[in-house]
PDB file of N, CA and C in Angstrom:
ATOM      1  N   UNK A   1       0.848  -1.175   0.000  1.00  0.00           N
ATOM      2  CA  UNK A   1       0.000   0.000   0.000  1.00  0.00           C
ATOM      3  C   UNK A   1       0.893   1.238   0.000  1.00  0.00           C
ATOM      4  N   UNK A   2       1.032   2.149   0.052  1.00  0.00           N
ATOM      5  CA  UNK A   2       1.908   3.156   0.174  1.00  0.00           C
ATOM      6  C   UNK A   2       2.971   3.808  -0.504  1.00  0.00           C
ATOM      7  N   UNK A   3       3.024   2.585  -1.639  1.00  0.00           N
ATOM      8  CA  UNK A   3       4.512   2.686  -2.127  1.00  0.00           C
ATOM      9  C   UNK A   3       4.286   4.298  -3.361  1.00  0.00           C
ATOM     10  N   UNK A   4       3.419   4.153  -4.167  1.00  0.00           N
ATOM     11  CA  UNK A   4       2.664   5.317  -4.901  1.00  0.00           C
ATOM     12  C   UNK A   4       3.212   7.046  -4.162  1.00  0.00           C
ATOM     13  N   UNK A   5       1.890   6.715  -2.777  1.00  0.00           N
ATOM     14  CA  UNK A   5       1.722   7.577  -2.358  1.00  0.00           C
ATOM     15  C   UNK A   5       3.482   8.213  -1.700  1.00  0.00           C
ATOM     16  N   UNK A   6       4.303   7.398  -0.864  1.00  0.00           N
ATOM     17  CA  UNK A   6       5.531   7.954  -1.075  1.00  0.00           C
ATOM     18  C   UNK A   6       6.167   8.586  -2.118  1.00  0.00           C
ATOM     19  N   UNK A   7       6.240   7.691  -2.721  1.00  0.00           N
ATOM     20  CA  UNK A   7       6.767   8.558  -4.514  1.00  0.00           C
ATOM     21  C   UNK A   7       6.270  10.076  -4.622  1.00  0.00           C
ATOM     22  N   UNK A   8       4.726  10.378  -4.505  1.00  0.00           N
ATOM     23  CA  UNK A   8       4.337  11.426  -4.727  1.00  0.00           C
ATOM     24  C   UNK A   8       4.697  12.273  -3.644  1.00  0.00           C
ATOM     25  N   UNK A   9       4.821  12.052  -2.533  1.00  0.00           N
ATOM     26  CA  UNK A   9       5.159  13.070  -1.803  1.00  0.00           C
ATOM     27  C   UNK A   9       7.201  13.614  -1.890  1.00  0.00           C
ATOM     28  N   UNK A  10       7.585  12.279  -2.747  1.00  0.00           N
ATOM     29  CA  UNK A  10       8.990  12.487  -2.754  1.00  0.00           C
ATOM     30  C   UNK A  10       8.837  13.676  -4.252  1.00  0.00           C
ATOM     31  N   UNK A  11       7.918  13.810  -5.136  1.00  0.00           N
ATOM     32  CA  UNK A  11       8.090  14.402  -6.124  1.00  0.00           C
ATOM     33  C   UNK A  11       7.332  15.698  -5.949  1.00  0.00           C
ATOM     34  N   UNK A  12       6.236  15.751  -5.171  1.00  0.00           N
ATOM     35  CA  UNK A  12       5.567  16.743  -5.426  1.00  0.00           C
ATOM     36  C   UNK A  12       5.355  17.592  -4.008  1.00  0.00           C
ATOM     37  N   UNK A  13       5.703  17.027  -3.024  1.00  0.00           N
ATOM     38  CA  UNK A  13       5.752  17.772  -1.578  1.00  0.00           C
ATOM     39  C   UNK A  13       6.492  18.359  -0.883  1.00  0.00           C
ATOM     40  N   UNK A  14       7.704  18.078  -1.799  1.00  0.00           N
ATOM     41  CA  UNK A  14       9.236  18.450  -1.242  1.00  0.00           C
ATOM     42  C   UNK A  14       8.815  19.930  -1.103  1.00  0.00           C
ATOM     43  N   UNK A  15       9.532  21.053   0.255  1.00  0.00           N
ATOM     44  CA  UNK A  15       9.402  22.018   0.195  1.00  0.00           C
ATOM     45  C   UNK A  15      10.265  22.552  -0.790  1.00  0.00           C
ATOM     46  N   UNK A  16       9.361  23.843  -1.486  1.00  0.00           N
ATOM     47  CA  UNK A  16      10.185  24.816  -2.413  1.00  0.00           C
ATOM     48  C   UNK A  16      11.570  25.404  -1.750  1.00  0.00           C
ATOM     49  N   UNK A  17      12.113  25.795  -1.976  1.00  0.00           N
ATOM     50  CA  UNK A  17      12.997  27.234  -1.860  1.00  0.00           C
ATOM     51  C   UNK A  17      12.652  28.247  -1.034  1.00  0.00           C
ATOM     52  N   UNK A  18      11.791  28.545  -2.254  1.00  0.00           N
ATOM     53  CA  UNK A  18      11.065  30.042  -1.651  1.00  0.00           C
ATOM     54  C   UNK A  18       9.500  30.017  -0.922  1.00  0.00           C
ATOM     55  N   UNK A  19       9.688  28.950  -0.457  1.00  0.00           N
ATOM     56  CA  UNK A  19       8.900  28.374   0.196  1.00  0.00           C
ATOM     57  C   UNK A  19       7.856  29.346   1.475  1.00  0.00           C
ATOM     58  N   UNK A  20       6.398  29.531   0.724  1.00  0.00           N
ATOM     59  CA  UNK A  20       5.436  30.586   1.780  1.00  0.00           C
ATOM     60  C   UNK A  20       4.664  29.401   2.562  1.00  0.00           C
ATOM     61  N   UNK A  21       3.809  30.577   3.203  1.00  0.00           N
ATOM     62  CA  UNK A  21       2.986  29.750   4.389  1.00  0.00           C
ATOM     63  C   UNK A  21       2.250  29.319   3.413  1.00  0.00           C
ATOM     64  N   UNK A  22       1.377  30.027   2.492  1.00  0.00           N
ATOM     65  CA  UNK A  22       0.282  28.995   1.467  1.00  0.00           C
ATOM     66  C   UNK A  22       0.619  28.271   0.916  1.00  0.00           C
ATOM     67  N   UNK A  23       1.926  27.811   0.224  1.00  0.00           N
ATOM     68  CA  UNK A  23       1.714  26.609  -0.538  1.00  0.00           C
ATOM     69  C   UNK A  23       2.768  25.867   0.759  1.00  0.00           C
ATOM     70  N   UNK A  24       3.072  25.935   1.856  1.00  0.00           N
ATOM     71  CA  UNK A  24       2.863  25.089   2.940  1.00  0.00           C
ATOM     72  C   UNK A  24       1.779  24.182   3.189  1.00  0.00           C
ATOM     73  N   UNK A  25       1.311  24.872   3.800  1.00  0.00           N
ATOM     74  CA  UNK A  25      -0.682  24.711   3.969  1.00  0.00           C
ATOM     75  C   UNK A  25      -1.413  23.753   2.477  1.00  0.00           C
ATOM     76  N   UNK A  26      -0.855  24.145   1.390  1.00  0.00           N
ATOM     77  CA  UNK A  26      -1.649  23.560   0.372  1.00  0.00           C
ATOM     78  C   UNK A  26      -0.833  22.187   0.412  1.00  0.00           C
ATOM     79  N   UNK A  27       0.655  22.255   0.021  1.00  0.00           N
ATOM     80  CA  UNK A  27       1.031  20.807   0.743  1.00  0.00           C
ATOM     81  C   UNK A  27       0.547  19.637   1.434  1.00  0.00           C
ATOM     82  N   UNK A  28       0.172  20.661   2.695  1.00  0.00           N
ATOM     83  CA  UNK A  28      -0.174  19.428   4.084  1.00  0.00           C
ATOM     84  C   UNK A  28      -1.626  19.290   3.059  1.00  0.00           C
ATOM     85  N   UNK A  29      -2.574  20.021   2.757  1.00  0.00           N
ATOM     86  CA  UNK A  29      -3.421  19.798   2.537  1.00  0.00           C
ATOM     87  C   UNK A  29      -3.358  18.427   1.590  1.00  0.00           C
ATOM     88  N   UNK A  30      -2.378  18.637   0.551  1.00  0.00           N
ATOM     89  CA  UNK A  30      -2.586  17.496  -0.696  1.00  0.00           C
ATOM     90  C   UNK A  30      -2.252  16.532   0.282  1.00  0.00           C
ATOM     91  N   UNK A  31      -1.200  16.353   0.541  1.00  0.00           N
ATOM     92  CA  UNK A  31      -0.756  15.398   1.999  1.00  0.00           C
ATOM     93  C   UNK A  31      -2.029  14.629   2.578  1.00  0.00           C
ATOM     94  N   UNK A  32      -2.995  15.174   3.234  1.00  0.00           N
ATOM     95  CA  UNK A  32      -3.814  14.620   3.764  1.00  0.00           C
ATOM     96  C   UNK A  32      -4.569  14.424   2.773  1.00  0.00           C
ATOM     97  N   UNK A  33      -5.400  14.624   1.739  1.00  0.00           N
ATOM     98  CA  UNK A  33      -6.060  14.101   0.730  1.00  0.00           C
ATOM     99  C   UNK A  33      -5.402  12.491   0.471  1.00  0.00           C
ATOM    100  N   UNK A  34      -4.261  12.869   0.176  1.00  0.00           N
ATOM    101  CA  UNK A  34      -3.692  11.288  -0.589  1.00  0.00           C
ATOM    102  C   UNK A  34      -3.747  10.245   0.338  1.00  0.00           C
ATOM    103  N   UNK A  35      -3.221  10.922   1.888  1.00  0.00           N
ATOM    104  CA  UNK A  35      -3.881   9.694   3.000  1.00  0.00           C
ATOM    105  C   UNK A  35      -5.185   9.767   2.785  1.00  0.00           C
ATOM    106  N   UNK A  36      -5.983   9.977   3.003  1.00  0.00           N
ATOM    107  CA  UNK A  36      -7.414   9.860   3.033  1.00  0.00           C
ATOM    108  C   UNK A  36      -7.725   8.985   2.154  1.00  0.00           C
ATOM    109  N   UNK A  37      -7.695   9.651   0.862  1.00  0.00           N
ATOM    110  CA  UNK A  37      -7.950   8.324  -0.426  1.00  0.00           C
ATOM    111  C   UNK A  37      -7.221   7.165  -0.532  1.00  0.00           C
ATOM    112  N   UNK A  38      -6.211   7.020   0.386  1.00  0.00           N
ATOM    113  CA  UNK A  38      -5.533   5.761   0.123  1.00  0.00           C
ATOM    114  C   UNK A  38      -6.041   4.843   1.260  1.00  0.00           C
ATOM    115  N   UNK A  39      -6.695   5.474   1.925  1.00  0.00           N
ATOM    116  CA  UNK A  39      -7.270   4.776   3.392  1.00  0.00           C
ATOM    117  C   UNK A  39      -8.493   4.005   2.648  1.00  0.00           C
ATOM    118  N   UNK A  40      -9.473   5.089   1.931  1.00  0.00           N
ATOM    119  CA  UNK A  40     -10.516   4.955   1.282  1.00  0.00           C
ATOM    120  C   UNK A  40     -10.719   3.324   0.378  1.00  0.00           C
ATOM    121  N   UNK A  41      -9.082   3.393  -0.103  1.00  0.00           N
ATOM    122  CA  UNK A  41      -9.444   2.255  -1.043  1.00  0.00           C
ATOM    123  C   UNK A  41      -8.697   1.361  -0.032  1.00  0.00           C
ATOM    124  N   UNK A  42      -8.210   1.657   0.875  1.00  0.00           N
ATOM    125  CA  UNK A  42      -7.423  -0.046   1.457  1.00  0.00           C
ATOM    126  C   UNK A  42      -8.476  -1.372   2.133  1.00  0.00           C
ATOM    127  N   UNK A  43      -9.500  -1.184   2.095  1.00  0.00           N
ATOM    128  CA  UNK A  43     -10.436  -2.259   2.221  1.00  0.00           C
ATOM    129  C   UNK A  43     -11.098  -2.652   0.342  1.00  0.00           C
ATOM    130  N   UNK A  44     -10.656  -1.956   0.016  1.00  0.00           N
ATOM    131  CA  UNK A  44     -10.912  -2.281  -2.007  1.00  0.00           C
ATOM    132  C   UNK A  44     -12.809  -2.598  -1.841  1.00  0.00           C
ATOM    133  N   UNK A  45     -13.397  -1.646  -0.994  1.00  0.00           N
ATOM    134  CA  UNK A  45     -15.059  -1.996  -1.168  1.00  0.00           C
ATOM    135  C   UNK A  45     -15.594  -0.594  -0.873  1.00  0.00           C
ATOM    136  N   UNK A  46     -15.358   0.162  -1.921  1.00  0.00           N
ATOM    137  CA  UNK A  46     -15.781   1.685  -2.011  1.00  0.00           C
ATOM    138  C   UNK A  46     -16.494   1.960  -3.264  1.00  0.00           C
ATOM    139  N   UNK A  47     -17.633   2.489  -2.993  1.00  0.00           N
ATOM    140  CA  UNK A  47     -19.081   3.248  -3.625  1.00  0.00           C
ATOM    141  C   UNK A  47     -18.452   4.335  -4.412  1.00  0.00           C
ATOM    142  N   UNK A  48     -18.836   4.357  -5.645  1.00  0.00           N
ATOM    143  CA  UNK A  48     -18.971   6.065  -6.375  1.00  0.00           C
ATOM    144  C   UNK A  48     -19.794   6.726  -5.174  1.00  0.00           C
ATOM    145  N   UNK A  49     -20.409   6.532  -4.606  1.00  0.00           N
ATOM    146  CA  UNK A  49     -20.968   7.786  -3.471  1.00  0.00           C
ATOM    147  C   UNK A  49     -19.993   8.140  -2.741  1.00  0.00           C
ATOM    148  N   UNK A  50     -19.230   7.265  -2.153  1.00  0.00           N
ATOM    149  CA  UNK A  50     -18.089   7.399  -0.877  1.00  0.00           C
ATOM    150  C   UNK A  50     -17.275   8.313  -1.763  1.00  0.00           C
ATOM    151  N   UNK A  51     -16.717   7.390  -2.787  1.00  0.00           N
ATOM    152  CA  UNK A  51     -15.600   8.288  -3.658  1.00  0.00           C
ATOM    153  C   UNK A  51     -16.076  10.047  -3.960  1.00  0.00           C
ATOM    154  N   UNK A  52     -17.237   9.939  -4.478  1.00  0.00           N
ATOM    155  CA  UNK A  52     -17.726  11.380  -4.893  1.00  0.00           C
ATOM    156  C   UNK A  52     -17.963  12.044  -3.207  1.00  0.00           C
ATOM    157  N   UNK A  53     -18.449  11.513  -2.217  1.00  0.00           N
ATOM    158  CA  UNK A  53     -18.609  12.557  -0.793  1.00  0.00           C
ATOM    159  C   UNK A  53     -17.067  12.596  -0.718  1.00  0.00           C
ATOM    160  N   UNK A  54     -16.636  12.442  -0.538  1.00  0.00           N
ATOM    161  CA  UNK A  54     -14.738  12.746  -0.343  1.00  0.00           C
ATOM    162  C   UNK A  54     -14.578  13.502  -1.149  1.00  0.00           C
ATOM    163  N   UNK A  55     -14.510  13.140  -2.181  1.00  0.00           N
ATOM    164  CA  UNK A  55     -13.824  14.729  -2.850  1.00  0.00           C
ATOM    165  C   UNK A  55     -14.430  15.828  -2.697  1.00  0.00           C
ATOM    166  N   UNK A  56     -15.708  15.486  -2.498  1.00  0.00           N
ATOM    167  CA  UNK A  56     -16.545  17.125  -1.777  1.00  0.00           C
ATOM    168  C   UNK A  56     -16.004  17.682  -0.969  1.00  0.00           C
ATOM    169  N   UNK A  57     -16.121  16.713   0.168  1.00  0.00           N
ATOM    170  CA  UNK A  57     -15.526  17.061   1.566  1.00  0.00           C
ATOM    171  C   UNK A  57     -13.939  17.689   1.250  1.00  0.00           C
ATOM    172  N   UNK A  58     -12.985  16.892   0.572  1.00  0.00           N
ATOM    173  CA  UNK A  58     -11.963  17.917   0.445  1.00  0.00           C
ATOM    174  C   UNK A  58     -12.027  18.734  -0.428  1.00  0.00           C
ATOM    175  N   UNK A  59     -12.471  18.641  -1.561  1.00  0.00           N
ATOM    176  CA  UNK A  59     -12.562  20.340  -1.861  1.00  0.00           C
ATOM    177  C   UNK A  59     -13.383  21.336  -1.333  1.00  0.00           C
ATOM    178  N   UNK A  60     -14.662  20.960  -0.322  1.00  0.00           N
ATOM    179  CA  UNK A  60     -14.925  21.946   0.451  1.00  0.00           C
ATOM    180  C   UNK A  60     -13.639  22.463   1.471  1.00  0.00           C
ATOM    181  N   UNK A  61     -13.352  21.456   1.835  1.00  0.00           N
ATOM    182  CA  UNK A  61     -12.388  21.756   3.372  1.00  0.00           C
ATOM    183  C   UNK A  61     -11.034  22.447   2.679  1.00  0.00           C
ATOM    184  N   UNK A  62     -10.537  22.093   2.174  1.00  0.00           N
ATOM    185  CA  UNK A  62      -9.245  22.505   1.052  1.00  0.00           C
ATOM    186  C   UNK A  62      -9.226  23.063   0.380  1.00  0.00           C
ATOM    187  N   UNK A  63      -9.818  23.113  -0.517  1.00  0.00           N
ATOM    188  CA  UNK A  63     -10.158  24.295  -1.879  1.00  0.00           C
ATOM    189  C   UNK A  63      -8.919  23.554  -2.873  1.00  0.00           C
ATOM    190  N   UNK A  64      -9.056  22.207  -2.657  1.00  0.00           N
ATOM    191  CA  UNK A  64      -8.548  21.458  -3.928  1.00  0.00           C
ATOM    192  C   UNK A  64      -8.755  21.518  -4.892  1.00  0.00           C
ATOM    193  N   UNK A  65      -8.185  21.398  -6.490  1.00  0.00           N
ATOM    194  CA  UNK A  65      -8.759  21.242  -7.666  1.00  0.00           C
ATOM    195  C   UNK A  65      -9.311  20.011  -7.732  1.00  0.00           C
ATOM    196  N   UNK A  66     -10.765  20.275  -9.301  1.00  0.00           N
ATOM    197  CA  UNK A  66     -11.126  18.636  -9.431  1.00  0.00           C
ATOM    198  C   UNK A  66      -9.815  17.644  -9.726  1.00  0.00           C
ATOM    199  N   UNK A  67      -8.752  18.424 -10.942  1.00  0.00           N
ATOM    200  CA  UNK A  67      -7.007  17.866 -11.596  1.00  0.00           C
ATOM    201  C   UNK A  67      -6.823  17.134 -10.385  1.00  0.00           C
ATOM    202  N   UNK A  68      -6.399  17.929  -9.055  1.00  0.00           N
ATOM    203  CA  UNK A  68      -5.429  17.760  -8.294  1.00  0.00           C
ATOM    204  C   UNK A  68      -6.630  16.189  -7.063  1.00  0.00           C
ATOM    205  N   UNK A  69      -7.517  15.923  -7.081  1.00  0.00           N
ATOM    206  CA  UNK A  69      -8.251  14.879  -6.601  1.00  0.00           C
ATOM    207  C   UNK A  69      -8.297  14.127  -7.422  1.00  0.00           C
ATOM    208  N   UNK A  70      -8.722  14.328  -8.844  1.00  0.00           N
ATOM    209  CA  UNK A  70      -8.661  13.351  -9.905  1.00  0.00           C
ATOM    210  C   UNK A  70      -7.096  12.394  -9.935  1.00  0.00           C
ATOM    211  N   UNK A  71      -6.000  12.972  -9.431  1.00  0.00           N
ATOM    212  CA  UNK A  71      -4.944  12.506  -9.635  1.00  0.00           C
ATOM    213  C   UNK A  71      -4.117  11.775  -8.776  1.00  0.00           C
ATOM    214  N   UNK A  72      -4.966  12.419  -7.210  1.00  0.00           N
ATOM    215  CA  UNK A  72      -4.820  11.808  -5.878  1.00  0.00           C
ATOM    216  C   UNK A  72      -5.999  10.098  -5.908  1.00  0.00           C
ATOM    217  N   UNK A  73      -6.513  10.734  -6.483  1.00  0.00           N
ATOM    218  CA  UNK A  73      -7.953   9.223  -6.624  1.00  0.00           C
ATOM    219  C   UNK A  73      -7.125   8.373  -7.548  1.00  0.00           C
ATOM    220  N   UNK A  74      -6.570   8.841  -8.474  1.00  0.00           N
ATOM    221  CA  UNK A  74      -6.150   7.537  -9.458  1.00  0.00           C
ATOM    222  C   UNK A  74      -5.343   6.877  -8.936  1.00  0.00           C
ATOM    223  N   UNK A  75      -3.882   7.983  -8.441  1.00  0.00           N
ATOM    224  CA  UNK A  75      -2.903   6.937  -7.800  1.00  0.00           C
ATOM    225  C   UNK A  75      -3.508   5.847  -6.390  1.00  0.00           C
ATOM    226  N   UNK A  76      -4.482   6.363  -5.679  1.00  0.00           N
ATOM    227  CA  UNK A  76      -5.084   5.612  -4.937  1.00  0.00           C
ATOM    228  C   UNK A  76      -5.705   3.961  -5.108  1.00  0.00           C
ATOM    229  N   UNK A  77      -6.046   4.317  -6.213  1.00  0.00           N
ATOM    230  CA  UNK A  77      -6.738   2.898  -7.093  1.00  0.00           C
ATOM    231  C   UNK A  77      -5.505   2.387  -7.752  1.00  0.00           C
ATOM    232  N   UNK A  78      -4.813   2.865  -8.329  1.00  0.00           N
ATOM    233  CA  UNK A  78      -3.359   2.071  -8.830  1.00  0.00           C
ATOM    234  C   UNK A  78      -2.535   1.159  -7.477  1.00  0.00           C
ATOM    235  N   UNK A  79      -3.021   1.636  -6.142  1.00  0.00           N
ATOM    236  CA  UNK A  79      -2.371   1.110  -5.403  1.00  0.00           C
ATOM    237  C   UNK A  79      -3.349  -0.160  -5.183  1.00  0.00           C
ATOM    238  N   UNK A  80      -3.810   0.165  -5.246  1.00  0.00           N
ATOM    239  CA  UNK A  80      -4.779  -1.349  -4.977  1.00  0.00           C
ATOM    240  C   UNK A  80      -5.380  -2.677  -5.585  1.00  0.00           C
ATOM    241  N   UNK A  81      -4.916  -2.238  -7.020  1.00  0.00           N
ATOM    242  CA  UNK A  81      -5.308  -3.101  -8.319  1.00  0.00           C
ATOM    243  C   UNK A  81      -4.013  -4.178  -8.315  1.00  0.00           C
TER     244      UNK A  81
END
């Protein structure tokens, strides 16, 4: 399980340079999305409802893109297939 989601945080979470408090914050945020969805699928018995209330819930709570869930959801399901 996990192996994905490491990768992505080794490619896409690393702090910048010039590193601000918002794309801090947006970080942790993707951060916790990708746990979430990877939690989501680790019993592999998840509803298009479940899947679609989650991404609500984080793009309400986050102000995620649909891109940036669409891409957290896929690698999620790649981990589990």
């Amino acid at each position: 399980m996990f192996n994905n989601i490491s990768q992505y945080f080794d490619k896409c979470l690393k702090p910048a340079a010039a590193d601000t408090p918002a794309s801090k914050e947006h970080r942790l945020q993707l951060a916790s999305a990708a746990l979430l969805m990877e939690l989501c699928c680790a019993d592999q018995n998840f509803s298009n409802e479940e899947v679609t209330e989650l991404k609500k819930i984080l793009h309400e709570c986050f102000s995620l893109k649909e891109e940036e869930l669409e891409d957290l959801w896929k690698m999620a399901r790649e981990e589990v297939s």
